[in-house]
Protein backbone atom coordinates (compact mmCIF):
# COMPACT_ATOMS: atom_id res chain seq x y z
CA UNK A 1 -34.07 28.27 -9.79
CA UNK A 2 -31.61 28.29 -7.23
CA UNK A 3 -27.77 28.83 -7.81
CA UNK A 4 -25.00 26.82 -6.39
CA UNK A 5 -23.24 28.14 -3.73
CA UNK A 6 -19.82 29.02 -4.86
CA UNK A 7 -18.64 31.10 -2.16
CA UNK A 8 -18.08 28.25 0.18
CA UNK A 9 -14.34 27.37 1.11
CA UNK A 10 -13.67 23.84 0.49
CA UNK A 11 -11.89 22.16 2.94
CA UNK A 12 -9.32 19.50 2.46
CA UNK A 13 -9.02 16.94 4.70
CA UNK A 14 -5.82 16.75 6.67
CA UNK A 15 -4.98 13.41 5.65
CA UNK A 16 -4.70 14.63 1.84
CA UNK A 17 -1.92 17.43 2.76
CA UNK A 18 0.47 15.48 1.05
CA UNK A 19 -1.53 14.72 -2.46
CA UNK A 20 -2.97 18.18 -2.27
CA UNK A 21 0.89 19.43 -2.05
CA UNK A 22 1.80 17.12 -5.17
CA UNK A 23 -1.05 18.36 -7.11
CA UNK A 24 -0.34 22.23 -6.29
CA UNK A 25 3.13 21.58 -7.60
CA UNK A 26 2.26 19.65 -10.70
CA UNK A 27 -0.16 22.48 -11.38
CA UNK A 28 2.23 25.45 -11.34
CA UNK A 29 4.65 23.51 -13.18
CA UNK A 30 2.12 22.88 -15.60
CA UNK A 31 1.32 26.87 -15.73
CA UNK A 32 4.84 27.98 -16.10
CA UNK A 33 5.32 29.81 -19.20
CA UNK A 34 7.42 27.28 -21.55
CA UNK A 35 10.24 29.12 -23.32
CA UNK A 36 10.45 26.32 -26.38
CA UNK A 37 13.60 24.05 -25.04
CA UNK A 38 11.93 21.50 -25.04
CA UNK A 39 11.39 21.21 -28.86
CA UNK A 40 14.93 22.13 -29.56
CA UNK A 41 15.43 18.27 -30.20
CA UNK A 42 12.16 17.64 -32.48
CA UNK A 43 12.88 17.25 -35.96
CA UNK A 44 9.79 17.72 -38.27
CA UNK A 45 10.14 15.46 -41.65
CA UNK A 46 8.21 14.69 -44.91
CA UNK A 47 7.79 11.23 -45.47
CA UNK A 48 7.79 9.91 -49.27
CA UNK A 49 8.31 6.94 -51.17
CA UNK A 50 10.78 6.24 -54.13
CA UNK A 51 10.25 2.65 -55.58
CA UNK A 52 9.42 0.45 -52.73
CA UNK A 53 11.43 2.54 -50.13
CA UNK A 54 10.39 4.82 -47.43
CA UNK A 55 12.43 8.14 -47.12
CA UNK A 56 12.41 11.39 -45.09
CA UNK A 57 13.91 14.86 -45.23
CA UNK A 58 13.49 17.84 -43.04
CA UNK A 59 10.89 19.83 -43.80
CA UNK A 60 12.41 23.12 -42.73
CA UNK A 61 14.96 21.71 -45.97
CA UNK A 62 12.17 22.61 -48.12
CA UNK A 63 10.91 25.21 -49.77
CA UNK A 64 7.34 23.62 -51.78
CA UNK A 65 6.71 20.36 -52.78
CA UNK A 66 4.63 20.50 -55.99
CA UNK A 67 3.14 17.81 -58.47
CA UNK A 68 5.11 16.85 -62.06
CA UNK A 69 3.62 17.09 -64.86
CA UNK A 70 6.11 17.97 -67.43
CA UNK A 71 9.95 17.24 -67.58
CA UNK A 72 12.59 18.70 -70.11
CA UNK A 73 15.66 16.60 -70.75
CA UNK A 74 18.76 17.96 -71.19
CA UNK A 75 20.92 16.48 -73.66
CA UNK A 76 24.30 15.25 -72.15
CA UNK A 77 23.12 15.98 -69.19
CA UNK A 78 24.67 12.95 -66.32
CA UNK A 79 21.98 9.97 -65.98
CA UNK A 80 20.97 10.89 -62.35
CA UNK A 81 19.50 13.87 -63.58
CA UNK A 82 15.83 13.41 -64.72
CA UNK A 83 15.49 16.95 -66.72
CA UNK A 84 14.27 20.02 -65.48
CA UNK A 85 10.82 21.76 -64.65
CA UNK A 86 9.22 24.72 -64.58
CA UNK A 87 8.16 25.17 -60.92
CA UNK A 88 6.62 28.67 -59.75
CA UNK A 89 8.63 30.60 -62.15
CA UNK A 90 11.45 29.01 -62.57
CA UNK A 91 13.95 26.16 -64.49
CA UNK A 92 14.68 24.01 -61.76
CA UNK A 93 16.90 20.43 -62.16
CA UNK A 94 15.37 17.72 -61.16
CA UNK A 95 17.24 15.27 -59.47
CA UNK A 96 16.31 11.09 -60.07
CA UNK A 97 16.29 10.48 -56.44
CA UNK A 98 15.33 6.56 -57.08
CA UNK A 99 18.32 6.69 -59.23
CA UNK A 100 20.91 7.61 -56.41
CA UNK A 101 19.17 6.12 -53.99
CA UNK A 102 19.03 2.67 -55.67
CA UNK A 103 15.28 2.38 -55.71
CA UNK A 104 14.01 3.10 -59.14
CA UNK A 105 10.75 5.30 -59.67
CA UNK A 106 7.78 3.66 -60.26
CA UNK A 107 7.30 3.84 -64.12
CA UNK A 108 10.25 5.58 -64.06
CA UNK A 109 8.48 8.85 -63.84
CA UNK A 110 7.77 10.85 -60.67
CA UNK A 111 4.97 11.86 -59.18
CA UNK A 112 5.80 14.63 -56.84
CA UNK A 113 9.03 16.89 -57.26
CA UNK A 114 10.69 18.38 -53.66
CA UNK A 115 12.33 21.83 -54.38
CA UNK A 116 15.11 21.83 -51.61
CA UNK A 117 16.13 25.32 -49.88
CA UNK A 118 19.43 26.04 -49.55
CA UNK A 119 22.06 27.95 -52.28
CA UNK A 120 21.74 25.60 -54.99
CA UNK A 121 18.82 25.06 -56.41
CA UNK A 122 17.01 21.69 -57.33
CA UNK A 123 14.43 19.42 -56.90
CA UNK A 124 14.24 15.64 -55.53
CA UNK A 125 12.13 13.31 -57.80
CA UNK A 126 9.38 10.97 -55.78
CA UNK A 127 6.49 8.67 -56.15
CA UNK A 128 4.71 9.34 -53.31
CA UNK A 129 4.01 11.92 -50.47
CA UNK A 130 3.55 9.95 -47.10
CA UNK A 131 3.29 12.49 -44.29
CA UNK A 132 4.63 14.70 -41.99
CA UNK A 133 6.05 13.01 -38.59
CA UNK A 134 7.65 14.34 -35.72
CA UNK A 135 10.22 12.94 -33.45
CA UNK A 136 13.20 14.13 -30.78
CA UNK A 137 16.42 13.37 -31.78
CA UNK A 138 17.44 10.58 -29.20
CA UNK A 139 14.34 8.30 -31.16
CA UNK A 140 16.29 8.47 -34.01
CA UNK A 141 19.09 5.74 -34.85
CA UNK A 142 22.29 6.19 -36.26
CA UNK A 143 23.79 4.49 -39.40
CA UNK A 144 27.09 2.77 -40.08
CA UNK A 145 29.64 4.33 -42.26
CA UNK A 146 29.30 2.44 -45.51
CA UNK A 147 29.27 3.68 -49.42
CA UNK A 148 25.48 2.83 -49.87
CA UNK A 149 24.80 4.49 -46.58
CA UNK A 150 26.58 7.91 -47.96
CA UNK A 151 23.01 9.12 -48.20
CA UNK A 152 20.90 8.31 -44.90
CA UNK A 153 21.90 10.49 -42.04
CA UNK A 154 19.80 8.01 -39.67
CA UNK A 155 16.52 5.78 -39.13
CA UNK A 156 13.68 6.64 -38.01
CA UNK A 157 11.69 3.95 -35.38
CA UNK A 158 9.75 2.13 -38.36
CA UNK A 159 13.59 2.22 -40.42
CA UNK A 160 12.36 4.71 -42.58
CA UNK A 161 15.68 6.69 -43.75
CA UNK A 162 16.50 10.43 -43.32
CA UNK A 163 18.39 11.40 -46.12
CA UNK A 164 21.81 13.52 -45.94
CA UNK A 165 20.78 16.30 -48.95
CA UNK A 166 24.31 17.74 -48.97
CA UNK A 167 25.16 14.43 -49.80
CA UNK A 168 22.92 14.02 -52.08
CA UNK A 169 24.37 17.18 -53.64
CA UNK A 170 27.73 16.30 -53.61
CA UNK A 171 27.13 13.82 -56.30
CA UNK A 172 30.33 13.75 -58.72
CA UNK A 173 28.14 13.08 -61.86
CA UNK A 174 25.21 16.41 -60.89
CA UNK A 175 27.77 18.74 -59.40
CA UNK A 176 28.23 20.14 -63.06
CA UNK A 177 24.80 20.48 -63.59
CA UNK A 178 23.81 22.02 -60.41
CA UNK A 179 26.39 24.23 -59.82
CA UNK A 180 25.79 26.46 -63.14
């Protein structure tokens, strides 16, 4: 069985200096070591449906998303506030996202509970768990300033919206309740 010959040069013809140039360059600029600035402006977010709306949040904003099974009410407790669960541990609220967001839960019970990082803790109420998409910041589209826009930081390309959560948080009627 004979081998190929790999220890002939190959010659380029003189008339392909030029491409053979371009294609050197585009090949160490391919192999340069990439330091990460170029994801700086991705944003990674968790898709998920309340009612008949499409919503995202950050998913470095979160700390586990986890199914609901079981919700304690609290008596007096202000109406956007479903109850609270017992997720990994602990007594978390549980926020009525369709509530706030004026897009009521399906059955009004949810499906899938969001427990947001951050110093207060509580979780969003959902229906549905979409996806994870990615996209640079310029893609996304800003909102105007209105009261029922409080909430949506921007839109994504398919007008999905990105919610603000400190917003969110900032509710007059669940500061009490979150803040204990």
């Amino acid at each position: 069985m004979s081998r190929p010959n790999t220890d002939r040069a190959v010659q380029v013809d003189p008339s392909f200096d030029s491409d053979a140039a371009l294609l050197r360059q585009r090949a160490a600029r391919l192999a340069e070591r990439r330091d990460g600035s170029e994801l700086v402006d991705e944003v990674e977010l968790l898709v998920f449906r309340v009612g008949v709306e499409r919503f995202a949040v950050p998913v470095r904003a979160l700390r586990s998303v986890a199914a609901v099974e079981h919700i304690t009410r609290v008596p007096g407790a202000a109406a956007e506030l479903l109850g609270v669960i017992y997720l990994r541990g602990e007594i978390v609220p549980l926020v009525d996202t369709g509530r706030l967001l004026r897009s009521p839960l399906d059955q009004g019970r949810p499906a899938h509970a969001l427990l947001c990082r951050g110093q207060v803790q509580f979780a969003l109420a959902v229906d549905e768990l979409c996806g994870i998409v990615r996209y640079q910041r310029r893609e996304l589209r800003a909102t105007e300033s209105s009261s029922d826009s409080r909430f949506v930081e921007a839109l994504l390309p398919d007008n999905t919206a990105l919610l603000r959560l400190d917003a969110l948080l900032a509710t007059p009627a669940l500061l009490p309740t979150l803040q204990r």
